[in-house]
PDB file of N, CA and C in Angstrom:
ATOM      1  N   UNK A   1       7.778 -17.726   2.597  1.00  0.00           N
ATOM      2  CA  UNK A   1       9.003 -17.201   2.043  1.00  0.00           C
ATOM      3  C   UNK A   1       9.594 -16.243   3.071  1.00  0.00           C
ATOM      4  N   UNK A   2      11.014 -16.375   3.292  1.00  0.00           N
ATOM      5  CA  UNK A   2      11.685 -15.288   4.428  1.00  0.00           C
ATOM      6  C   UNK A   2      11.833 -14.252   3.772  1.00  0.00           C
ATOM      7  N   UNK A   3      12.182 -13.090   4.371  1.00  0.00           N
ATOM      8  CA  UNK A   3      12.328 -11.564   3.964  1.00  0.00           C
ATOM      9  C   UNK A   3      13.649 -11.442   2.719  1.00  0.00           C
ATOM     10  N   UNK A   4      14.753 -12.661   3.500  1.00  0.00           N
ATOM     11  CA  UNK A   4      15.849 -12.575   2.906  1.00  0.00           C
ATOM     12  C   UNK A   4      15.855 -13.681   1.518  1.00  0.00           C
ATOM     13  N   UNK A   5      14.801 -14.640   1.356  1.00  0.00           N
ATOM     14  CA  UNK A   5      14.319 -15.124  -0.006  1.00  0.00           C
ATOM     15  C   UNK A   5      13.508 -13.924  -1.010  1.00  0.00           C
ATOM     16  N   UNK A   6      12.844 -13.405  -0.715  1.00  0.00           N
ATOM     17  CA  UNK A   6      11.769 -12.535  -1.146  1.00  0.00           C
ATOM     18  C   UNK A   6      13.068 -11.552  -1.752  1.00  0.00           C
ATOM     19  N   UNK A   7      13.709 -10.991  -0.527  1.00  0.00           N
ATOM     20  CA  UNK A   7      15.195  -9.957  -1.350  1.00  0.00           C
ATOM     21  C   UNK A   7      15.745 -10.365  -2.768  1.00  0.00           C
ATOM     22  N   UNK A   8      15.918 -11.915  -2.605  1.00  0.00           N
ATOM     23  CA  UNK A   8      17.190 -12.534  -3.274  1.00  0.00           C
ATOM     24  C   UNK A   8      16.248 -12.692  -4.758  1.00  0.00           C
ATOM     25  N   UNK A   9      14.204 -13.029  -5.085  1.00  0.00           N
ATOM     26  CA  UNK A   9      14.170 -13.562  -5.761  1.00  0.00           C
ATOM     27  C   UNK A   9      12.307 -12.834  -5.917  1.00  0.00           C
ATOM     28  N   UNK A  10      12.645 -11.856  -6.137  1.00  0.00           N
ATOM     29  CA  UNK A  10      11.451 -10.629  -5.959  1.00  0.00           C
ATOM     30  C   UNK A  10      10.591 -11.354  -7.487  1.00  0.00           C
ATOM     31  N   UNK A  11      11.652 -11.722  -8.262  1.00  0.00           N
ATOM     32  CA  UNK A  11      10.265 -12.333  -9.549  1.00  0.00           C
ATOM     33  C   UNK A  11       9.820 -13.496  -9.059  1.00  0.00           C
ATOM     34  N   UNK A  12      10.298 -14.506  -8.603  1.00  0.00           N
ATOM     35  CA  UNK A  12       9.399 -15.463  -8.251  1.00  0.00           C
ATOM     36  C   UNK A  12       8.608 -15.277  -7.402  1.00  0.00           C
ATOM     37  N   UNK A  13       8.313 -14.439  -6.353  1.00  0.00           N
ATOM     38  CA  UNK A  13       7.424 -13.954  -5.496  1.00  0.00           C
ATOM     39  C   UNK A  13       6.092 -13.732  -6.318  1.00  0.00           C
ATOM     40  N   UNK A  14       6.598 -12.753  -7.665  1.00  0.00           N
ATOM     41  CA  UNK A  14       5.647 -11.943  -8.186  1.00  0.00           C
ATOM     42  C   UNK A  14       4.728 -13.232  -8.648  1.00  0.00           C
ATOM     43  N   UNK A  15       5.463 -14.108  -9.467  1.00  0.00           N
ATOM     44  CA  UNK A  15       4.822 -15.244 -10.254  1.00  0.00           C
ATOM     45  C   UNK A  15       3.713 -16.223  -9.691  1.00  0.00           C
ATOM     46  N   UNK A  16       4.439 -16.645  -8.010  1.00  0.00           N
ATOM     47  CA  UNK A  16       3.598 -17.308  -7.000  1.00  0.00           C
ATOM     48  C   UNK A  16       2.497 -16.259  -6.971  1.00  0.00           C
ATOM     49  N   UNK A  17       2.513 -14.904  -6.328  1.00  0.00           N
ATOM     50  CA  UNK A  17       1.415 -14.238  -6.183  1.00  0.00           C
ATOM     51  C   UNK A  17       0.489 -13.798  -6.933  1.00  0.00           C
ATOM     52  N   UNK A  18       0.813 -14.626  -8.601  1.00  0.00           N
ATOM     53  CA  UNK A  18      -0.266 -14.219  -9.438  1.00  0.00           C
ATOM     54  C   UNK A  18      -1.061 -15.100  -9.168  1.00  0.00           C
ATOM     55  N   UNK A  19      -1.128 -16.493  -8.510  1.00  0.00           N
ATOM     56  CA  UNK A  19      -1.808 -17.316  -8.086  1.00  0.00           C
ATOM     57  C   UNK A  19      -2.256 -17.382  -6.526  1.00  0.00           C
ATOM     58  N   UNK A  20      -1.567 -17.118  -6.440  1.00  0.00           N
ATOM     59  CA  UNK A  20      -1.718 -17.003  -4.231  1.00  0.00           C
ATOM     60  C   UNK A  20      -1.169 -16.337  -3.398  1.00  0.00           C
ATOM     61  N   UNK A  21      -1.851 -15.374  -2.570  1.00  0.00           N
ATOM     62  CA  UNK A  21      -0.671 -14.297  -1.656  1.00  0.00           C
ATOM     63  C   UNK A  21       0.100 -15.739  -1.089  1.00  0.00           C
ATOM     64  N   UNK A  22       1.403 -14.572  -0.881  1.00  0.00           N
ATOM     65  CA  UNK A  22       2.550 -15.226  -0.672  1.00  0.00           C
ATOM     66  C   UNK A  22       2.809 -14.289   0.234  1.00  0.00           C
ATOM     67  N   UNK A  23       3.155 -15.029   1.831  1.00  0.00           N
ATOM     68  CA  UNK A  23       3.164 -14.521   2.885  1.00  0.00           C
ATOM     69  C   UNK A  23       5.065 -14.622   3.023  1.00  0.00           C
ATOM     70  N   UNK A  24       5.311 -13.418   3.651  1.00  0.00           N
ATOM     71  CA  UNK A  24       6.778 -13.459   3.710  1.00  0.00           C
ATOM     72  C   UNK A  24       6.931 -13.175   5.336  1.00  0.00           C
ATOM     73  N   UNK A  25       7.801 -13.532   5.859  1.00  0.00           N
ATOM     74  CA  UNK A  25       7.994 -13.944   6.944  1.00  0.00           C
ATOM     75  C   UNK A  25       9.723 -13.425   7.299  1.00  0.00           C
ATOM     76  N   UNK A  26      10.153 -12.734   8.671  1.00  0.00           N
ATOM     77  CA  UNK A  26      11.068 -11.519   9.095  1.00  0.00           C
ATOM     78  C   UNK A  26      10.988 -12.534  10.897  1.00  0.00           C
ATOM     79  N   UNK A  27      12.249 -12.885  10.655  1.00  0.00           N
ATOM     80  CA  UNK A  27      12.452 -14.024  11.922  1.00  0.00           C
ATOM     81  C   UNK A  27      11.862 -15.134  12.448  1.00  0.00           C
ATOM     82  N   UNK A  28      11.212 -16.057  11.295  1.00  0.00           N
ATOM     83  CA  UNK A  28      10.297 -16.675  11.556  1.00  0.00           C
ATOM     84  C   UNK A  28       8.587 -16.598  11.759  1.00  0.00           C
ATOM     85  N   UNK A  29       8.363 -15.170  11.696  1.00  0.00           N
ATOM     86  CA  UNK A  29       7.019 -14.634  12.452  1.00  0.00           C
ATOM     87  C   UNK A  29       6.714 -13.708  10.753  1.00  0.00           C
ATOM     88  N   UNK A  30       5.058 -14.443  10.593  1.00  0.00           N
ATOM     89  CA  UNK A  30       4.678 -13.570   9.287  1.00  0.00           C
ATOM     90  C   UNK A  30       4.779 -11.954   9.679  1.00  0.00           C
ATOM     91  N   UNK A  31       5.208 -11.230   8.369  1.00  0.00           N
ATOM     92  CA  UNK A  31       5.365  -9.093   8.831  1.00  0.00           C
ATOM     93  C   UNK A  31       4.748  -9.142   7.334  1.00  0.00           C
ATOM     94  N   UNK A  32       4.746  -9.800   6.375  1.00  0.00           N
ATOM     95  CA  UNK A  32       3.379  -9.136   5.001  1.00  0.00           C
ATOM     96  C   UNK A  32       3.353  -9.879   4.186  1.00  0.00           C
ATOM     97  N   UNK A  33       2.313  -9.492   3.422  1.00  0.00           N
ATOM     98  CA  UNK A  33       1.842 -10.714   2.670  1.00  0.00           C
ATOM     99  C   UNK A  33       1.731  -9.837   0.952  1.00  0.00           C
ATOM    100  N   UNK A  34       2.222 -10.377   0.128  1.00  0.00           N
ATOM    101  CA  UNK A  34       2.169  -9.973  -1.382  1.00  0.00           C
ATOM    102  C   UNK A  34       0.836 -10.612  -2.483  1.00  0.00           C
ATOM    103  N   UNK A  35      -0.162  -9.664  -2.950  1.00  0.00           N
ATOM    104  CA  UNK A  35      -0.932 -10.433  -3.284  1.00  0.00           C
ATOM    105  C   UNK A  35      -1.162  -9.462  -4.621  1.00  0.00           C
ATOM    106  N   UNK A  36      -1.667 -10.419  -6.008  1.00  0.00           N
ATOM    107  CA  UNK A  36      -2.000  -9.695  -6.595  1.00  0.00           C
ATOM    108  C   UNK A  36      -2.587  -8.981  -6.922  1.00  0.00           C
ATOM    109  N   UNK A  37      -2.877  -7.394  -7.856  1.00  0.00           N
ATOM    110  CA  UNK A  37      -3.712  -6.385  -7.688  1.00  0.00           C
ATOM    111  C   UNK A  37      -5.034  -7.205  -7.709  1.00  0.00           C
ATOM    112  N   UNK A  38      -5.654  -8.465  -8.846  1.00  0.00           N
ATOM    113  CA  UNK A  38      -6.886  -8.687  -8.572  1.00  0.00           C
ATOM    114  C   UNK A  38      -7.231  -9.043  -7.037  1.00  0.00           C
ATOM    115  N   UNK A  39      -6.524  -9.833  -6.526  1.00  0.00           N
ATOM    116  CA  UNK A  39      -6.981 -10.216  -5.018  1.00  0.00           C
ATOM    117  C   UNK A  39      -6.896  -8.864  -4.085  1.00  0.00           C
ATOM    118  N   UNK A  40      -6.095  -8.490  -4.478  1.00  0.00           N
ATOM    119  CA  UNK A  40      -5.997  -6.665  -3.511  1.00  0.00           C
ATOM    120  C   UNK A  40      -7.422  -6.048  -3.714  1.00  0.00           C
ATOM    121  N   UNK A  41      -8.061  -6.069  -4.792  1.00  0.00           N
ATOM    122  CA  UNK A  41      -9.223  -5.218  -5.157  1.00  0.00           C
ATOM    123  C   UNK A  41     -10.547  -5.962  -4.973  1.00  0.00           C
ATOM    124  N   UNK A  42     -10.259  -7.528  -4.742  1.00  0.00           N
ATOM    125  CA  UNK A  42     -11.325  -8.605  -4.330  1.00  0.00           C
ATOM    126  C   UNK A  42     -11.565  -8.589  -3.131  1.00  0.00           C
ATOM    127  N   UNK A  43     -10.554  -8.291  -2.228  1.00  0.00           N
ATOM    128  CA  UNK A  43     -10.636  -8.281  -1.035  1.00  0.00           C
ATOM    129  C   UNK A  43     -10.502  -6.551  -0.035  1.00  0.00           C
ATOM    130  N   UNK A  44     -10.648  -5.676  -0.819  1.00  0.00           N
ATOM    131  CA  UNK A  44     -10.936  -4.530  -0.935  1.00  0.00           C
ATOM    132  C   UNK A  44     -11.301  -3.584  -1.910  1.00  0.00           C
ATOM    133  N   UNK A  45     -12.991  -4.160  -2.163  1.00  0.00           N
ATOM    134  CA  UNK A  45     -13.118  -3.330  -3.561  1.00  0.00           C
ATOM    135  C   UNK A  45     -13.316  -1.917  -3.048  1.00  0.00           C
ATOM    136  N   UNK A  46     -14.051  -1.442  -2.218  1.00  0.00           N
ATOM    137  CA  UNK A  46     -14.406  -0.194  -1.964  1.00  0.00           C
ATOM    138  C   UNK A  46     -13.179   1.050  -1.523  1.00  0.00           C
ATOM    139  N   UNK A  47     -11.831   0.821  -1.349  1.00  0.00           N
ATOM    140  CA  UNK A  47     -10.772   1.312  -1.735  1.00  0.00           C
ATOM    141  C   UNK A  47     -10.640   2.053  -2.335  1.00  0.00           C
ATOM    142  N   UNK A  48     -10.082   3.336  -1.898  1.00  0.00           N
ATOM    143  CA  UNK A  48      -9.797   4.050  -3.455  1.00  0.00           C
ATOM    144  C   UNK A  48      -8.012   3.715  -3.660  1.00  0.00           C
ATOM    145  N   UNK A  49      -8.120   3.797  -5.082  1.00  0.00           N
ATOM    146  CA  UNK A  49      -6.852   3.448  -5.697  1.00  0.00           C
ATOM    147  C   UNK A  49      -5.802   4.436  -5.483  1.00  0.00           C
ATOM    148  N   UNK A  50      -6.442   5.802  -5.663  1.00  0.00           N
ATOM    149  CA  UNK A  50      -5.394   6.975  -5.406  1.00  0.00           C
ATOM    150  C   UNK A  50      -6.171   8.377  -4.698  1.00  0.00           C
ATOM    151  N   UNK A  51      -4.939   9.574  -4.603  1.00  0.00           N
ATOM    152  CA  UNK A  51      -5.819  10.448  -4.083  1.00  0.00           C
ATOM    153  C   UNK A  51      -6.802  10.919  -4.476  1.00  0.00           C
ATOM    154  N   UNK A  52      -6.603  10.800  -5.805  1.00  0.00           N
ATOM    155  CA  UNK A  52      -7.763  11.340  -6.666  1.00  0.00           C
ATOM    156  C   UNK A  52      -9.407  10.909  -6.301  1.00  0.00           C
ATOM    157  N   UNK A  53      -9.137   9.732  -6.622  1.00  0.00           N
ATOM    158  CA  UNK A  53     -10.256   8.668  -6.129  1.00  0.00           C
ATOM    159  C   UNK A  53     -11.056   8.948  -4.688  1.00  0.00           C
ATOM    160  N   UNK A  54      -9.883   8.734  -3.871  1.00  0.00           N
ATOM    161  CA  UNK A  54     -10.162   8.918  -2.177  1.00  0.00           C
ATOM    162  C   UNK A  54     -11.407  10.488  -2.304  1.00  0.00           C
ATOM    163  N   UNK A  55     -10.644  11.851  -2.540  1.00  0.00           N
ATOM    164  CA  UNK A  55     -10.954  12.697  -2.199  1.00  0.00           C
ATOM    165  C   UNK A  55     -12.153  13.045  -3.492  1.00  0.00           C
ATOM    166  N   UNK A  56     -12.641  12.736  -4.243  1.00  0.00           N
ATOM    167  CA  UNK A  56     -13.470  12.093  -5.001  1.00  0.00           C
ATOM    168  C   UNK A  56     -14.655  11.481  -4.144  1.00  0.00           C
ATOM    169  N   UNK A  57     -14.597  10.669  -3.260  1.00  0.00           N
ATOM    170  CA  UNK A  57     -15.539   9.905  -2.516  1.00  0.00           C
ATOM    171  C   UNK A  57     -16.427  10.761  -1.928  1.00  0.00           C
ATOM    172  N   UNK A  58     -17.926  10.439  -1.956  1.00  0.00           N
ATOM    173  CA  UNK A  58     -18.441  11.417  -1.244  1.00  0.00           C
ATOM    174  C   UNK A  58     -18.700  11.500   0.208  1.00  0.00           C
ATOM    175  N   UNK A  59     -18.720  12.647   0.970  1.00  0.00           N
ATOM    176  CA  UNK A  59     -18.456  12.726   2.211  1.00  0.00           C
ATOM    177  C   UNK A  59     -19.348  11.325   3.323  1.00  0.00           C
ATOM    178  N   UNK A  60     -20.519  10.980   2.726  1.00  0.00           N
ATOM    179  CA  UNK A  60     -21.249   9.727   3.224  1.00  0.00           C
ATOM    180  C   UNK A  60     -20.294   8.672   3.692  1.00  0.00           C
ATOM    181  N   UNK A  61     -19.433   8.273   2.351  1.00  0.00           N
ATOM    182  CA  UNK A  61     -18.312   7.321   2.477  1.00  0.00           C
ATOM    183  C   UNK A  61     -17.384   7.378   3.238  1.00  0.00           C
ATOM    184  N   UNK A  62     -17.086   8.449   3.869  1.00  0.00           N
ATOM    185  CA  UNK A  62     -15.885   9.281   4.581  1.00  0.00           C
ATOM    186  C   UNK A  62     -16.433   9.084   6.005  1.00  0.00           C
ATOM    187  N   UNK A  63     -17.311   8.705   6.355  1.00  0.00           N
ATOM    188  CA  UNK A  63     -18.033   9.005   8.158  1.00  0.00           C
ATOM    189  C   UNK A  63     -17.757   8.251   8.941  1.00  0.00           C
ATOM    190  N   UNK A  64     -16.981   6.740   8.437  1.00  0.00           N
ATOM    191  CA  UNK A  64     -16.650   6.381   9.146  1.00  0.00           C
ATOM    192  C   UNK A  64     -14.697   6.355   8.964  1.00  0.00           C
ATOM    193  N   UNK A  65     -14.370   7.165   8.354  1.00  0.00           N
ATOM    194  CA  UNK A  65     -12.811   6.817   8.210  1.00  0.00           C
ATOM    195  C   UNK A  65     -11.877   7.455   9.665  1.00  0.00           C
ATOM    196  N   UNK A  66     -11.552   6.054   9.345  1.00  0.00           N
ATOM    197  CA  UNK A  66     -10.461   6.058  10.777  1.00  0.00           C
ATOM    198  C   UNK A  66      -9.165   6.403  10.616  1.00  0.00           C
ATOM    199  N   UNK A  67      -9.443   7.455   9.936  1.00  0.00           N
ATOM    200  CA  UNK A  67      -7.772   8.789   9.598  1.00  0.00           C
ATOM    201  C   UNK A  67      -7.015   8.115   8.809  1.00  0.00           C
ATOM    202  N   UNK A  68      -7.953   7.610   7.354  1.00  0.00           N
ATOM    203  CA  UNK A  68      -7.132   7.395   6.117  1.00  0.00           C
ATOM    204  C   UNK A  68      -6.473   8.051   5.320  1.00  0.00           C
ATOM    205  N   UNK A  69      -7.120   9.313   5.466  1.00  0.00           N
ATOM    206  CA  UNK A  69      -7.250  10.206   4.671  1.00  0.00           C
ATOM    207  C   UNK A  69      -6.208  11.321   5.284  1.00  0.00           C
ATOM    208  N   UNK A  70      -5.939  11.447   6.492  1.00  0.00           N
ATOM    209  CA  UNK A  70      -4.739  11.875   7.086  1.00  0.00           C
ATOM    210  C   UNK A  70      -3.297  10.926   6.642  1.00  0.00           C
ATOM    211  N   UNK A  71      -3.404   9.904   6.960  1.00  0.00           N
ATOM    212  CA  UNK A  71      -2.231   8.419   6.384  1.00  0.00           C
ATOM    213  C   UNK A  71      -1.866   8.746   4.968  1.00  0.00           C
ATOM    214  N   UNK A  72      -3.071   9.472   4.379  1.00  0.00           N
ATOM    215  CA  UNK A  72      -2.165   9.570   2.841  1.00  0.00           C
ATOM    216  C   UNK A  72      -1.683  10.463   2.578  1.00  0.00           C
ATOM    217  N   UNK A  73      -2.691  11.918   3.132  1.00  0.00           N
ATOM    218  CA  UNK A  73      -1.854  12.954   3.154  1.00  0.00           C
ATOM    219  C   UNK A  73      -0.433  13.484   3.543  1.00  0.00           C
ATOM    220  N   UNK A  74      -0.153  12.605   4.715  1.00  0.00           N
ATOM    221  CA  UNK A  74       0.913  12.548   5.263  1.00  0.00           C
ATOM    222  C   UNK A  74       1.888  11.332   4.441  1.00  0.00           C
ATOM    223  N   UNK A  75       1.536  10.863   3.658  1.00  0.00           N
ATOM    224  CA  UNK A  75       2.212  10.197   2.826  1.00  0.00           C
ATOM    225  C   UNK A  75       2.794  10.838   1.565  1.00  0.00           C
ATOM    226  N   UNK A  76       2.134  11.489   1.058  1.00  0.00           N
ATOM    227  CA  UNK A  76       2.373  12.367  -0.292  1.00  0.00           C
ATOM    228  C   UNK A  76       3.541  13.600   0.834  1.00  0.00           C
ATOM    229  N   UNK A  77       3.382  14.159   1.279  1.00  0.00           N
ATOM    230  CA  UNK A  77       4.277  14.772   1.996  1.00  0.00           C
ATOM    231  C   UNK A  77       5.369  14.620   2.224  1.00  0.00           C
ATOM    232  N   UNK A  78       5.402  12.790   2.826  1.00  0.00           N
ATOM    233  CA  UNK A  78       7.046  12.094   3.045  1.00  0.00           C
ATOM    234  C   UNK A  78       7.841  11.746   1.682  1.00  0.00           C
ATOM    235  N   UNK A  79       6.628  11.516   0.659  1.00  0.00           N
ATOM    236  CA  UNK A  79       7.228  11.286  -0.384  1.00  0.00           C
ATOM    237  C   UNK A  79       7.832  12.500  -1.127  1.00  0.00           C
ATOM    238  N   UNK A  80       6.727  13.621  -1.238  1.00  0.00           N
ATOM    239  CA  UNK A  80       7.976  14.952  -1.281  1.00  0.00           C
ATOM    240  C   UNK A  80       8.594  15.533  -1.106  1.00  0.00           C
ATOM    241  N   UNK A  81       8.674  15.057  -0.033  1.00  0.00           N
ATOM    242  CA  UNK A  81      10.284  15.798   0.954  1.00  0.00           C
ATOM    243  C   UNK A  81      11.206  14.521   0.406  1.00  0.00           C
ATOM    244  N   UNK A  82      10.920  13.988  -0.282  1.00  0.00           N
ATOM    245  CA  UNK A  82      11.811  12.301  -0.402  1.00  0.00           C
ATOM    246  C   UNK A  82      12.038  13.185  -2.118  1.00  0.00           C
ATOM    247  N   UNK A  83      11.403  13.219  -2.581  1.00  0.00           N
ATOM    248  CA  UNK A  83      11.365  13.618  -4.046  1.00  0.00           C
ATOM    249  C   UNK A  83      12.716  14.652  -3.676  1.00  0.00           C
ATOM    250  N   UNK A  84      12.432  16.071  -3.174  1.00  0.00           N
ATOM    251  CA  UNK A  84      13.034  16.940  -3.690  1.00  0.00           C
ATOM    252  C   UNK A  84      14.227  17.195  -2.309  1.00  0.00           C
ATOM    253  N   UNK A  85      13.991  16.580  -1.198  1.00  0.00           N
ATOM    254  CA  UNK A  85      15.362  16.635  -0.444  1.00  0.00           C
ATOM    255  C   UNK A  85      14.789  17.929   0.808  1.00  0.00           C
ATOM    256  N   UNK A  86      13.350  18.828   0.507  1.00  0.00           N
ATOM    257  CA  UNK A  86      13.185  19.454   1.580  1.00  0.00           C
ATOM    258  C   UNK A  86      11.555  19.215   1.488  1.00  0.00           C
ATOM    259  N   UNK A  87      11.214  20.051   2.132  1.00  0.00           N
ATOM    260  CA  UNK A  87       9.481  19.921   2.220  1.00  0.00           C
ATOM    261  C   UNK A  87       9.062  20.742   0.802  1.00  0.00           C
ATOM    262  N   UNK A  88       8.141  20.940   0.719  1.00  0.00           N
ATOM    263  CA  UNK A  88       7.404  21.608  -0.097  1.00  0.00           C
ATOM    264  C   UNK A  88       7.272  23.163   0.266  1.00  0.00           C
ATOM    265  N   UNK A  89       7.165  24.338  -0.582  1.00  0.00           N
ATOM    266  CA  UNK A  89       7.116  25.548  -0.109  1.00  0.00           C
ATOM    267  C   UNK A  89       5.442  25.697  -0.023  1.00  0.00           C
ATOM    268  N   UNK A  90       5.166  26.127   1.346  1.00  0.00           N
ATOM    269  CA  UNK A  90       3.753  26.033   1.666  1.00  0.00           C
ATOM    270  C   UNK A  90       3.255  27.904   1.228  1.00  0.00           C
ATOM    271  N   UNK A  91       1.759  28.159   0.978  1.00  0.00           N
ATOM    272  CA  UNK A  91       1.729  29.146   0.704  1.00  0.00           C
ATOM    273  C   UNK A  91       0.499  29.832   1.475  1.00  0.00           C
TER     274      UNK A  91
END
């Protein structure tokens, strides 16, 4: 499916991908693939779902992370400066 099908027809994407990732494709060349949460969690069970989860994990699990845990932090960040229009007041 192209980027600009996937735009035009986001439920049928969803419907195919309850059965099979559905790879979408940005000039001819695959850029991501849509799969459903069971296959997301089949093919990454050990994942955490949220921050909660993540920072939850015990440090054992953490020894080998290759700055996930930075990627999200810095994610919740972009998203609150996205939320409220500035950063957060740090204290």
């Amino acid at each position: 499916m192209t980027a600009r099908e996937f735009n035009q027809s986001v439920a049928r994407a969803q419907r195919v991908a309850e059965d099979q990732p559905v790879m979408i494709t940005k000039r001819g060349e695959p850029a991501y693939v849509l799969l459903s949460i069971e296959e997301y969690t089949r093919l990454a069970p050990n994942r955490p779902r949220s921050i909660l989860e993540f920072l939850a994990m015990p440090a054992d699990d953490l020894a080998g992370d290759d700055g996930e845990f930075d990627r999200i932090i810095d994610q919740i960040v972009a998203d609150r400066k996205n939320d409220f229009g500035r950063p957060p007041i740090e204290f």
